[in-house]
N, C-alpha and C. Protein backbone atom coordinates (compact mmCIF):
# COMPACT_ATOMS: atom_id res chain seq x y z
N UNK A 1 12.56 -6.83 -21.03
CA UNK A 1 12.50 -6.37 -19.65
C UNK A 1 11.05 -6.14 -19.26
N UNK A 2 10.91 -6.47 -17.77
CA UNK A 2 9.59 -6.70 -17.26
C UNK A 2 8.96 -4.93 -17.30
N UNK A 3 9.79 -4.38 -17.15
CA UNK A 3 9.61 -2.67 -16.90
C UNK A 3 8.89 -1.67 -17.81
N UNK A 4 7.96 -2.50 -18.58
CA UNK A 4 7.22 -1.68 -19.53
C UNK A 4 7.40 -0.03 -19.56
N UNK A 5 6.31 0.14 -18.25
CA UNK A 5 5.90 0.65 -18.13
C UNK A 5 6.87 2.19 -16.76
N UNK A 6 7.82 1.56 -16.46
CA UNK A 6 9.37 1.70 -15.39
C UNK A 6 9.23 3.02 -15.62
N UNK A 7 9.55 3.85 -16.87
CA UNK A 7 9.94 5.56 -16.94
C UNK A 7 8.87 5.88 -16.08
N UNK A 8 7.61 5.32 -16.66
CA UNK A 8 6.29 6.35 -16.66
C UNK A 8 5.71 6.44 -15.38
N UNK A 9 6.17 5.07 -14.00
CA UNK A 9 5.86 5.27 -12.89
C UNK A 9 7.24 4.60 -12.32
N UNK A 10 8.44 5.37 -12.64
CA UNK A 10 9.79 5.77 -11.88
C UNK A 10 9.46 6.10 -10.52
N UNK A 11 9.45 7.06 -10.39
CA UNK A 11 9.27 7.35 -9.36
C UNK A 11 7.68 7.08 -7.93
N UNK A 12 7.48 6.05 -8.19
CA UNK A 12 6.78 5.06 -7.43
C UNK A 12 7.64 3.92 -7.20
N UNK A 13 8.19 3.44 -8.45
CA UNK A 13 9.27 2.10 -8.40
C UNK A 13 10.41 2.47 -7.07
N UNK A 14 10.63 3.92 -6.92
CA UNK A 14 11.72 4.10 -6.13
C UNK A 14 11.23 3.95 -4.98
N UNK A 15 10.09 4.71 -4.77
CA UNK A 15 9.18 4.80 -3.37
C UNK A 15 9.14 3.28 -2.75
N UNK A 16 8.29 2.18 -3.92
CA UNK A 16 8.56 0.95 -3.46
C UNK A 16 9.77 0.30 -3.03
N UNK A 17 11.00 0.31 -4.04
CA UNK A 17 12.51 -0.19 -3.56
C UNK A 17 12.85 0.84 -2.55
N UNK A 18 12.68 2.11 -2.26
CA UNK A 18 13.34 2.76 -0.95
C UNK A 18 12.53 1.92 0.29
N UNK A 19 11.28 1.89 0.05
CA UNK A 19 10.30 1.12 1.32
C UNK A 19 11.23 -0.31 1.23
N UNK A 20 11.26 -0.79 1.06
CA UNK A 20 11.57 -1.80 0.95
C UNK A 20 12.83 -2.39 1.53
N UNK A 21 14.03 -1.36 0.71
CA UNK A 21 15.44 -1.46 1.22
C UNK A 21 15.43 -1.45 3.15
N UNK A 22 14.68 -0.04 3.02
CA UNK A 22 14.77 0.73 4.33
C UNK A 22 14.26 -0.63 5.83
N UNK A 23 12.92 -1.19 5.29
CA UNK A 23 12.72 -2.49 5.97
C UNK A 23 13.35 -3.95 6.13
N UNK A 24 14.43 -3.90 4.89
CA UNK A 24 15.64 -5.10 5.46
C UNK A 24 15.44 -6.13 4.41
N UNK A 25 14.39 -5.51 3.25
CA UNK A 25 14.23 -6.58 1.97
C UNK A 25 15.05 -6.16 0.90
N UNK A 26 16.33 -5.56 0.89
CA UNK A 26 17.03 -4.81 -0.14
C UNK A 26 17.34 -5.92 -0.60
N UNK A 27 18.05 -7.12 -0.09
CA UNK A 27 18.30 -7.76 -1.00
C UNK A 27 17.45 -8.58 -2.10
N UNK A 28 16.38 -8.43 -1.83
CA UNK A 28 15.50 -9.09 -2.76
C UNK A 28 15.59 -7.50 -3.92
N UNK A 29 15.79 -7.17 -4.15
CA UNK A 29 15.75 -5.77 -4.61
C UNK A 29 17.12 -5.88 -5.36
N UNK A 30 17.78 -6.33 -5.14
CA UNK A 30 19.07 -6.61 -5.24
C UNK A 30 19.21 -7.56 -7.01
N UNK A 31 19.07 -8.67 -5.52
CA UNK A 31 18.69 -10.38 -6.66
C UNK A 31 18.11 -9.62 -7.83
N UNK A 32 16.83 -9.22 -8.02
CA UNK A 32 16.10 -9.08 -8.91
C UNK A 32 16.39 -8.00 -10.06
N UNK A 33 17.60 -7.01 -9.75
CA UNK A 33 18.13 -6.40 -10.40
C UNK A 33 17.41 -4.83 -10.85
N UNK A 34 16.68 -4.56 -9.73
CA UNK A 34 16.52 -3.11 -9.81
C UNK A 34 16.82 -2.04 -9.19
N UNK A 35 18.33 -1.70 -8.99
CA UNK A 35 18.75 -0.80 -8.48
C UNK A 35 19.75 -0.71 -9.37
N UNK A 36 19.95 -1.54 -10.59
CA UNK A 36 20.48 -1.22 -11.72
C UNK A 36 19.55 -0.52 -12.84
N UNK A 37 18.26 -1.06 -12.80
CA UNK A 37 17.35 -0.23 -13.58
C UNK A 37 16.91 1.12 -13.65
N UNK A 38 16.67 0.86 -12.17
CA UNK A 38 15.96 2.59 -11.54
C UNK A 38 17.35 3.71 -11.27
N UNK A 39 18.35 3.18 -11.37
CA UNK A 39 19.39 3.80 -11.35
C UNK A 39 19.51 4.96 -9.94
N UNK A 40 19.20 3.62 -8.99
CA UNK A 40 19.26 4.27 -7.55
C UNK A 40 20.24 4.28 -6.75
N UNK A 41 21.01 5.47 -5.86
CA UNK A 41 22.09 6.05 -5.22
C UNK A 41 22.81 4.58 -4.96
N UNK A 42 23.83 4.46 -4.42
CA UNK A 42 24.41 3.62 -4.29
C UNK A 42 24.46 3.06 -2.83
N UNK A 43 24.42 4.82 -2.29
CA UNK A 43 23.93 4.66 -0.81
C UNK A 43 22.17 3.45 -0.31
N UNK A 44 21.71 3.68 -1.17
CA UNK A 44 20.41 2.84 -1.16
C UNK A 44 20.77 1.17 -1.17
N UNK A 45 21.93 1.13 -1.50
CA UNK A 45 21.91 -0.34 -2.29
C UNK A 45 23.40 -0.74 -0.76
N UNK A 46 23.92 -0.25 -0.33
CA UNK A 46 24.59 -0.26 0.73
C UNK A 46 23.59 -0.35 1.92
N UNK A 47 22.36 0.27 1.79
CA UNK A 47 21.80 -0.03 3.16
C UNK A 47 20.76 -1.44 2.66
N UNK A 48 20.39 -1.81 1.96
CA UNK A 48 20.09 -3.36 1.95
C UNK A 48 21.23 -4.11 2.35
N UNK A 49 22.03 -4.32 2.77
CA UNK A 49 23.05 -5.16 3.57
C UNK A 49 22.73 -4.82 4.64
N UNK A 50 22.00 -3.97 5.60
CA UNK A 50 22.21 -3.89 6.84
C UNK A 50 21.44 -4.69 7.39
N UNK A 51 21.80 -5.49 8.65
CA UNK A 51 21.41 -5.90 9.56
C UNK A 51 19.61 -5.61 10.33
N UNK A 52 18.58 -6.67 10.01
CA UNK A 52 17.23 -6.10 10.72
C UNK A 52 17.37 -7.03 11.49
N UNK A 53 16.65 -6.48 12.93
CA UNK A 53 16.20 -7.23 13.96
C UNK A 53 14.43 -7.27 14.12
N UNK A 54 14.01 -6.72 13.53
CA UNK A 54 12.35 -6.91 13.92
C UNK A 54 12.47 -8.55 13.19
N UNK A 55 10.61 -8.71 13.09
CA UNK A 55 10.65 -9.72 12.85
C UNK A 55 10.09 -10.15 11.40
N UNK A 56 10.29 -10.45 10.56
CA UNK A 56 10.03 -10.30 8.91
C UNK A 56 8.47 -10.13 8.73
N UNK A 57 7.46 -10.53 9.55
CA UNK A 57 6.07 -10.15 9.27
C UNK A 57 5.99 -8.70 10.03
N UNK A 58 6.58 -8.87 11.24
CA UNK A 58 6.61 -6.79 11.47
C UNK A 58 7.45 -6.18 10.46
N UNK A 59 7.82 -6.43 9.29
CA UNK A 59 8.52 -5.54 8.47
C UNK A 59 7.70 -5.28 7.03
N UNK A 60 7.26 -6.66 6.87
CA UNK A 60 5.99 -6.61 6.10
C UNK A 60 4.76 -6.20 6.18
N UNK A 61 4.90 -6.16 7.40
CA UNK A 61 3.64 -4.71 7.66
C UNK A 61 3.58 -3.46 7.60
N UNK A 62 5.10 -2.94 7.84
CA UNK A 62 4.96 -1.58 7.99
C UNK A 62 5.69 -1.12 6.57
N UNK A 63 5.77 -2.50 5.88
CA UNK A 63 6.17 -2.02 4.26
C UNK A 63 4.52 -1.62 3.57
N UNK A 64 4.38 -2.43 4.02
CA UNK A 64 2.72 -2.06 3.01
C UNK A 64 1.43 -0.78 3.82
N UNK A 65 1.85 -0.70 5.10
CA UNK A 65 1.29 0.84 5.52
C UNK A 65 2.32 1.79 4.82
N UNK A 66 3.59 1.62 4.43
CA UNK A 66 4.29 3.22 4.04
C UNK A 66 3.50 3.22 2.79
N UNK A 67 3.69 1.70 1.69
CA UNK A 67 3.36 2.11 0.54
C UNK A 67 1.67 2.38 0.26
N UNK A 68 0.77 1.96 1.11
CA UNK A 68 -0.39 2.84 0.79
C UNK A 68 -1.91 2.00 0.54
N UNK A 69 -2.59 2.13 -0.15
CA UNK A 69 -4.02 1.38 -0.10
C UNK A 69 -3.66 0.05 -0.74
N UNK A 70 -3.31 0.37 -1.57
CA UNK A 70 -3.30 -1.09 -2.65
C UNK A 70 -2.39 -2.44 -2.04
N UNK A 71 -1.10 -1.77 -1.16
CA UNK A 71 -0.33 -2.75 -0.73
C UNK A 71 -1.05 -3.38 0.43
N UNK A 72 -1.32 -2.21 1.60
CA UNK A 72 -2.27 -2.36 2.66
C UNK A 72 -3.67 -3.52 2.30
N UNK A 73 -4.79 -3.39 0.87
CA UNK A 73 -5.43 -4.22 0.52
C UNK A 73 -4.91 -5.83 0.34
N UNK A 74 -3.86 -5.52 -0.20
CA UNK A 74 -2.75 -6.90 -0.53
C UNK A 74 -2.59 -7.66 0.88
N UNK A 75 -2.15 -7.23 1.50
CA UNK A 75 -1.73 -6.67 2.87
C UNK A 75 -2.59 -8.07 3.45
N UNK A 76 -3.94 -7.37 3.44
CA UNK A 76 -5.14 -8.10 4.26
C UNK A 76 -5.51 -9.19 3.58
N UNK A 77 -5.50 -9.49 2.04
CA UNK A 77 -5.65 -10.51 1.58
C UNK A 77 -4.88 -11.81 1.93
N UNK A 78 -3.72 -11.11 1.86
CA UNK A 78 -2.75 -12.40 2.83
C UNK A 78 -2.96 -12.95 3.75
N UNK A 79 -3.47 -12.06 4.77
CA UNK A 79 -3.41 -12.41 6.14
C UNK A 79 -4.48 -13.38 6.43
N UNK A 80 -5.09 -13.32 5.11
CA UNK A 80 -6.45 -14.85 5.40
C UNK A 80 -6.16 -16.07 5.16
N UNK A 81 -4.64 -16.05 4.63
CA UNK A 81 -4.40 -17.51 3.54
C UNK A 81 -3.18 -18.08 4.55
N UNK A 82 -4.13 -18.08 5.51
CA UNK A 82 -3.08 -19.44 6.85
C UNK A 82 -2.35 -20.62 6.23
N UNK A 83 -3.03 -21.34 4.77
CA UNK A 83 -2.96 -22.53 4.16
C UNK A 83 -1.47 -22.19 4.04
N UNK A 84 -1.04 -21.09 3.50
CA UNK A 84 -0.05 -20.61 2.56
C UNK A 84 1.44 -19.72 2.96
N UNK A 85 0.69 -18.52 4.23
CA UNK A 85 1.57 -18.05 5.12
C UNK A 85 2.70 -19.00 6.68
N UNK A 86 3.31 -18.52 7.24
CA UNK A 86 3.74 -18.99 8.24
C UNK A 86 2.54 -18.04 9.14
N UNK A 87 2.18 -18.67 10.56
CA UNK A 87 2.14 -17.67 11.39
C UNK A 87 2.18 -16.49 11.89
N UNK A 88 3.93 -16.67 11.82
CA UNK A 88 4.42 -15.43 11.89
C UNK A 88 3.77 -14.01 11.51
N UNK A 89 3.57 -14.07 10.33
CA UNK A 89 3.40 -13.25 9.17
C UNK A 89 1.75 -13.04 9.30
N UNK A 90 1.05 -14.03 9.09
CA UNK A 90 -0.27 -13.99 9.24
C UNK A 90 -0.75 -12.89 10.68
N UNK A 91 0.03 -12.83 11.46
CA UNK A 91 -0.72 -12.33 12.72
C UNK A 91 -0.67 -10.80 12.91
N UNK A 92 1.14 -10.57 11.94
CA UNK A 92 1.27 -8.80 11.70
C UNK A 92 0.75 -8.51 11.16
N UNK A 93 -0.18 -9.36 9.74
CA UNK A 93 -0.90 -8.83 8.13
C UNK A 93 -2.50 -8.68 8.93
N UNK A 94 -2.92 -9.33 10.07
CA UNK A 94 -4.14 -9.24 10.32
C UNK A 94 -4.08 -7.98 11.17
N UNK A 95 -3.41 -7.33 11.77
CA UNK A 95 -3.29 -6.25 12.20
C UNK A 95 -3.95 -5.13 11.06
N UNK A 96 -3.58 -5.11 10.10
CA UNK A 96 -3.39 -4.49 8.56
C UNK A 96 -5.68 -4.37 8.63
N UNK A 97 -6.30 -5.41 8.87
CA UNK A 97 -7.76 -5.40 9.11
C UNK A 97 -8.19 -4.29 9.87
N UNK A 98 -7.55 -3.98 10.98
CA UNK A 98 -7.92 -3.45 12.10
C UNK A 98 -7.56 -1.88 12.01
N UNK A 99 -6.13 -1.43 12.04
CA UNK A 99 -5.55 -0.55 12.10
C UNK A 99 -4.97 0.03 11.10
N UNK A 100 -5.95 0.39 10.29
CA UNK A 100 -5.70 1.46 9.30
C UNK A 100 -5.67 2.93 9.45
N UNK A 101 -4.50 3.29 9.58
CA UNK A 101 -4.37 5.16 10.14
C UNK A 101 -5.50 5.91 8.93
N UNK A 102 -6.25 6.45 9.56
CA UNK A 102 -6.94 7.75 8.87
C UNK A 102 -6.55 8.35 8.20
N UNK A 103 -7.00 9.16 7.24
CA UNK A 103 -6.08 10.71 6.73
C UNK A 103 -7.12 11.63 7.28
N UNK A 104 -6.17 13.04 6.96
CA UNK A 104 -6.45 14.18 7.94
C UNK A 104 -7.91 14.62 7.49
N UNK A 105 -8.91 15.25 8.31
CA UNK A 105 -10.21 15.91 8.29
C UNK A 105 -10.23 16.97 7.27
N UNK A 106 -9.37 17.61 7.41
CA UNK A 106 -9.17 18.44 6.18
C UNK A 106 -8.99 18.00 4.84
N UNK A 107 -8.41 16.97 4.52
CA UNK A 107 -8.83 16.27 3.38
C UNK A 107 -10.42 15.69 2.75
N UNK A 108 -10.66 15.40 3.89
CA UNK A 108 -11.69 14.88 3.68
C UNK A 108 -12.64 15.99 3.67
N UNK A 109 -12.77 16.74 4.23
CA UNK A 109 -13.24 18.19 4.22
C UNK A 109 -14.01 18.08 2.51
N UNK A 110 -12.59 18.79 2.08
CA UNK A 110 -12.71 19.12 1.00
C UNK A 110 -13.19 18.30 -0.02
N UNK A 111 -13.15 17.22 0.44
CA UNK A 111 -12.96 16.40 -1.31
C UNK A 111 -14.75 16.06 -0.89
N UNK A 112 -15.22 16.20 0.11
CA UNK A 112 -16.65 15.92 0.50
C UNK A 112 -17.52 17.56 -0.22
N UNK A 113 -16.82 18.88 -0.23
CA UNK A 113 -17.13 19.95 -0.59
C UNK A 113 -16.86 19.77 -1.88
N UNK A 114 -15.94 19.48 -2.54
CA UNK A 114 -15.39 19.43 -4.21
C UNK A 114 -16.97 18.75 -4.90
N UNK A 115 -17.04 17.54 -3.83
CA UNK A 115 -18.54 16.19 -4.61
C UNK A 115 -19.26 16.66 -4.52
N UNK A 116 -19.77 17.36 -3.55
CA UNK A 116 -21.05 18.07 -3.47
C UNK A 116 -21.26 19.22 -4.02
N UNK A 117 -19.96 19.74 -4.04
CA UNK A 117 -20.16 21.10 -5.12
C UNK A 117 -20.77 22.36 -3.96
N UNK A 118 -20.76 21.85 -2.79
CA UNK A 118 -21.35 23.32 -1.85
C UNK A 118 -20.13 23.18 -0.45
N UNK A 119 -20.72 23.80 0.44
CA UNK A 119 -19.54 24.10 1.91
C UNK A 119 -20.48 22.84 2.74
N UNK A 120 -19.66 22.42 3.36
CA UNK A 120 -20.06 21.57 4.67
C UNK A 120 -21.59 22.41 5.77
N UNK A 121 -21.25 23.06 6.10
CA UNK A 121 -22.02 23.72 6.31
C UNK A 121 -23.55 23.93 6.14
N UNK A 122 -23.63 23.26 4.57
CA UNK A 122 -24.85 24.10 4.25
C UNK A 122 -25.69 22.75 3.98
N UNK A 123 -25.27 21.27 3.85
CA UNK A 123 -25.65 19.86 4.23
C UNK A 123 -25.69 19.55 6.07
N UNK A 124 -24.72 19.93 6.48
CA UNK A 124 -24.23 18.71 7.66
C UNK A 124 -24.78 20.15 8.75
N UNK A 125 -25.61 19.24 10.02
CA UNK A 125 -25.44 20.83 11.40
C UNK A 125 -24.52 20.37 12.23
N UNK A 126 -24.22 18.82 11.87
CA UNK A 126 -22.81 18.19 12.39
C UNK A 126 -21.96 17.34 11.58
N UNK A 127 -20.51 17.13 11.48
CA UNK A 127 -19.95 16.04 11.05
C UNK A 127 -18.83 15.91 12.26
N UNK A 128 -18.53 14.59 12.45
CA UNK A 128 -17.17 14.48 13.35
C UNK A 128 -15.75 14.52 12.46
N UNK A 129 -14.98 14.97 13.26
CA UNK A 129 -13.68 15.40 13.01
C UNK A 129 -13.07 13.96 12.82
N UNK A 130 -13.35 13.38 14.06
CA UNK A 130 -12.60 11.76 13.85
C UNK A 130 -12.92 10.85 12.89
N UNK A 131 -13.11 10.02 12.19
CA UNK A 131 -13.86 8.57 11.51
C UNK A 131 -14.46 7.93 12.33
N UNK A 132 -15.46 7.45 12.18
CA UNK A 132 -15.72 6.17 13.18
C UNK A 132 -14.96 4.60 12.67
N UNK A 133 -14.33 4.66 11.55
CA UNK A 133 -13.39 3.86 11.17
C UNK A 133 -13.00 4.35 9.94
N UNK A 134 -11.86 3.45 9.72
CA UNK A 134 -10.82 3.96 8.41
C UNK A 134 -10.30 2.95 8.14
N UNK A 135 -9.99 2.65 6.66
CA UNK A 135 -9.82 1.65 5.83
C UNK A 135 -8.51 1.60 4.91
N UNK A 136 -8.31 0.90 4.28
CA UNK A 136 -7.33 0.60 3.61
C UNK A 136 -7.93 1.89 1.97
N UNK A 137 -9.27 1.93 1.74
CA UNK A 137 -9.55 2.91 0.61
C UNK A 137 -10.57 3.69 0.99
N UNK A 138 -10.76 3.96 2.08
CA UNK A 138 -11.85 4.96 2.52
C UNK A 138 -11.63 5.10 4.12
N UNK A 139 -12.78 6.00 4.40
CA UNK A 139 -13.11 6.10 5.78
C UNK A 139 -14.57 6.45 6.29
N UNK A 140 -15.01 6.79 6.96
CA UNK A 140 -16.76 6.73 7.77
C UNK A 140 -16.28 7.76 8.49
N UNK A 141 -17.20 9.02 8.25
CA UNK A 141 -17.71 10.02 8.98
C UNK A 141 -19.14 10.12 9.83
N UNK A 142 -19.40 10.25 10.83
CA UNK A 142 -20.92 10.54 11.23
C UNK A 142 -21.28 11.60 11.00
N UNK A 143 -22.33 12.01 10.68
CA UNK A 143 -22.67 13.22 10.80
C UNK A 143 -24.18 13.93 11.05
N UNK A 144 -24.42 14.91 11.05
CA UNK A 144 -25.90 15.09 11.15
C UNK A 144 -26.35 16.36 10.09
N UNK A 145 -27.40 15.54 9.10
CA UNK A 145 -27.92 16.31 8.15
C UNK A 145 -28.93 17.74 8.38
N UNK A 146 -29.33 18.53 7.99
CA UNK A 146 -29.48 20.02 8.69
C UNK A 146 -31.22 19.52 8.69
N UNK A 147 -31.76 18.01 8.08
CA UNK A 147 -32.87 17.71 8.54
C UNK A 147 -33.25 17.17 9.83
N UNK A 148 -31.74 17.10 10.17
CA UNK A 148 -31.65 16.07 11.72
C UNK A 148 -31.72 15.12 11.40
N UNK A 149 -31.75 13.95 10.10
CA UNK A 149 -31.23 12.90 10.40
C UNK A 149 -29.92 12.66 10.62
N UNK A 150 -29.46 11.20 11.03
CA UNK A 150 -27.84 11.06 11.43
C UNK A 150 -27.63 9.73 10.19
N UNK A 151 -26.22 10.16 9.56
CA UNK A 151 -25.72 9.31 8.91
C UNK A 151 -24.44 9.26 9.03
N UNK A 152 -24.10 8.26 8.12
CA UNK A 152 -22.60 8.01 7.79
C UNK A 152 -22.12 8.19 6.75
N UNK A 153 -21.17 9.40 6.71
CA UNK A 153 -20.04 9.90 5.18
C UNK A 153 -19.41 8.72 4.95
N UNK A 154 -19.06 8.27 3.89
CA UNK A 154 -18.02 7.67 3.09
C UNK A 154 -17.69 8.23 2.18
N UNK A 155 -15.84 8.70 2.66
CA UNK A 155 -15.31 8.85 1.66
C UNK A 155 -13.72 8.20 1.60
N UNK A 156 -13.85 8.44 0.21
CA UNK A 156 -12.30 7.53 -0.72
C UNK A 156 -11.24 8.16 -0.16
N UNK A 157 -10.29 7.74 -0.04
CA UNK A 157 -8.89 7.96 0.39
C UNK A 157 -8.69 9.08 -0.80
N UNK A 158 -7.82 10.17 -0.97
CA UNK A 158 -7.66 11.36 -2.00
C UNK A 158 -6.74 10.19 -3.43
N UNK A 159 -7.25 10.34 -4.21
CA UNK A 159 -6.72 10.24 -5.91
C UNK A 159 -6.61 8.69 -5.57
N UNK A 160 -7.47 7.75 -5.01
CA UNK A 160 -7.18 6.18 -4.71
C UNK A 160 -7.62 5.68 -6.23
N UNK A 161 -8.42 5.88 -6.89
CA UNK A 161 -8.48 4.98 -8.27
C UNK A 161 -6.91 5.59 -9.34
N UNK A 162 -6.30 6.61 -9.08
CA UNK A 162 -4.95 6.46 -9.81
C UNK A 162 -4.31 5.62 -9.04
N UNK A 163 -3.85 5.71 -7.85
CA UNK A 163 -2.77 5.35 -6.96
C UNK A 163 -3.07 3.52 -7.36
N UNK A 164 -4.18 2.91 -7.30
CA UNK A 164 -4.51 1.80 -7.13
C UNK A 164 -4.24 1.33 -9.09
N UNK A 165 -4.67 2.09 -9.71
CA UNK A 165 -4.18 1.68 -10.95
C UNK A 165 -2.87 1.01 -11.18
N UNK A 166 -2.03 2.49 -10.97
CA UNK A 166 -0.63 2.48 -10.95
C UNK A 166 0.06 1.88 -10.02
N UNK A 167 -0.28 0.93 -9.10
CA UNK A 167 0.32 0.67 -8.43
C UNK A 167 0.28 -1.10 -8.45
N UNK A 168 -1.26 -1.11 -9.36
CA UNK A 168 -1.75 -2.87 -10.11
C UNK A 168 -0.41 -3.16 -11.54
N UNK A 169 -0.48 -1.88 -11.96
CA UNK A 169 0.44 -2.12 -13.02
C UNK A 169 1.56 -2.46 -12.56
N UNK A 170 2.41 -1.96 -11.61
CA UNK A 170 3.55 -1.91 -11.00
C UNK A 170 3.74 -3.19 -10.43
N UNK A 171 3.00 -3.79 -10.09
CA UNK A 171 2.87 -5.13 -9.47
C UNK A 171 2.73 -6.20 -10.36
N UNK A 172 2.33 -5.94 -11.47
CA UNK A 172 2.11 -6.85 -12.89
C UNK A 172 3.56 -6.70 -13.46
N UNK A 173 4.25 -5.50 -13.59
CA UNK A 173 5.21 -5.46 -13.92
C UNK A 173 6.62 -6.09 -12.97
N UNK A 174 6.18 -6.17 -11.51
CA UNK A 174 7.28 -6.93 -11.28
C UNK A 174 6.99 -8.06 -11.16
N UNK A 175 5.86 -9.08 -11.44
CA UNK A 175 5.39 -10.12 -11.23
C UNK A 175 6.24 -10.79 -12.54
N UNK A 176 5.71 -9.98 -13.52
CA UNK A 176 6.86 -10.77 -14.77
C UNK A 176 7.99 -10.42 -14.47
N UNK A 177 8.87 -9.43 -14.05
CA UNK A 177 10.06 -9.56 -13.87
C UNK A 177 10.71 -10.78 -12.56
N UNK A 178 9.99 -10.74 -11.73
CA UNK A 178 10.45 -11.99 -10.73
C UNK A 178 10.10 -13.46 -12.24
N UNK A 179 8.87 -13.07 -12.52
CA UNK A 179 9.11 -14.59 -12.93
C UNK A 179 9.99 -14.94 -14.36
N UNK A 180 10.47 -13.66 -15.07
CA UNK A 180 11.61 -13.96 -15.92
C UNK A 180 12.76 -14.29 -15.54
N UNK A 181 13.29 -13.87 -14.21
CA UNK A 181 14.45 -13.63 -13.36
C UNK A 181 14.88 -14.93 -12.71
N UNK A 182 13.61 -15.65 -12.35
CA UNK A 182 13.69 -17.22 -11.90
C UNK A 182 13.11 -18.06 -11.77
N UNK A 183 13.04 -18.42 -13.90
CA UNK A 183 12.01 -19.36 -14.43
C UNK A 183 13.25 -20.35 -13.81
N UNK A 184 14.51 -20.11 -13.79
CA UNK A 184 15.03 -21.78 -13.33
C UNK A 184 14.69 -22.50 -12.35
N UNK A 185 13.84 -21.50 -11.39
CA UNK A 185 13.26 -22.59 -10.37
C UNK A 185 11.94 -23.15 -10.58
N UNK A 186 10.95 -22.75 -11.68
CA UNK A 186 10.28 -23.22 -12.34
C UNK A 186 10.50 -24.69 -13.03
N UNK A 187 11.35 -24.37 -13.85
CA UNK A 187 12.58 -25.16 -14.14
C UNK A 187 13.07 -26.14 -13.85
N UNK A 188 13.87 -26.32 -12.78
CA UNK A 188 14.45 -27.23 -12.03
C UNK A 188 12.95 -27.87 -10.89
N UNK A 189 12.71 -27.29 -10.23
CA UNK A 189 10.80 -27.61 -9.71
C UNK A 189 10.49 -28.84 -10.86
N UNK A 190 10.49 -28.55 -12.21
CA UNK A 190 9.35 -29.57 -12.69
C UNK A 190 10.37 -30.57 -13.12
N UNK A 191 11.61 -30.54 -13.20
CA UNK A 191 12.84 -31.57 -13.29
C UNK A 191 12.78 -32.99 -11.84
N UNK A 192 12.48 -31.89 -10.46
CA UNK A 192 12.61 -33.31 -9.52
C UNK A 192 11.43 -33.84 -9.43
């Protein structure tokens, strides 16, 4: 089984198959046989049968904003490979470039006070509350240093080198499970 690693980030696997179900891809979730693994409600596996009306690249977009930087990065990589995508799909994933929601000031607050080891305050005679942009693993603060110069904060999205770890593994791990699941089209592919 592709699931090496399945106990130890369970509960991400669910986060992904609940995202997933909830956007109208349950049955691929299905096929592939993990809602027998993860040993998820039954109710979960009843709502992959339901009926979506958006349009499969608006669903693939707002699958990879729930699940977070790494999918969102994925996300944008796609959206360059016209050779490979339909249209469709390409035009919701380039959205994914543009419109990356922020996280809150208060996060960033802190984790800018944690690095520096002092209070905002005692660096910045200004920082803005807003970003001047935000990313798939960071964001841009302006601010003004208590010398009066003006710069730009960068900082990381909170705990992004775990999340992005665990979430490469998770993706390695279903990469072999899709491709154990249907070497026959591998298979049959190099037959015609």
């Amino acid at each position: 089984m592709a699931l090496s690693r399945g106990l130890k980030h369970a509960n991400r696997y669910r986060k992904i198959v609940a995202t997933l179900t909830r956007h109208g891809f349950g049955y691929i979730i299905q096929e592939v046989g993990l809602f027998h693994v993860l040993s998820l409600p039954k109710r979960l596996a009843a709502d992959s049968n339901k009926k979506e009306t958006r349009s499969v690249g608006t669903r693939i977009r707002h699958v990879v904003e729930e699940l977070g930087p790494t999918f969102i990065k994925l996300g944008q990589m796609i959206s360059t490979r016209k050779d490979i995508f339909p249209p469709s799909i390409i035009q919701e994933l380039e959205k994914l470039q543009d419109d990356v929601p922020p996280f809150p000031f208060e996060k960033a607050k802190k984790m800018i006070e944690e690095d520096m080891d002092t209070s905002i305050d005692e660096v910045f005679s200004e920082i803005s509350e807003k970003p001047l942009a935000a990313a798939s693993i960071g964001q841009v603060h302006w601010a003004r240093l208590k010398t009066g110069e003006e710069v730009a904060v960068k900082i990381s999205r909170p705990h992004i080198k775990e999340i992005v770890e665990k979430d490469i593994e998770i993706l390695r791990d279903l990469a072999r499970l899709l491709h154990q699941r249907f070497t026959w089209l591998s298979f049959t592919a190099s037959r015609m």
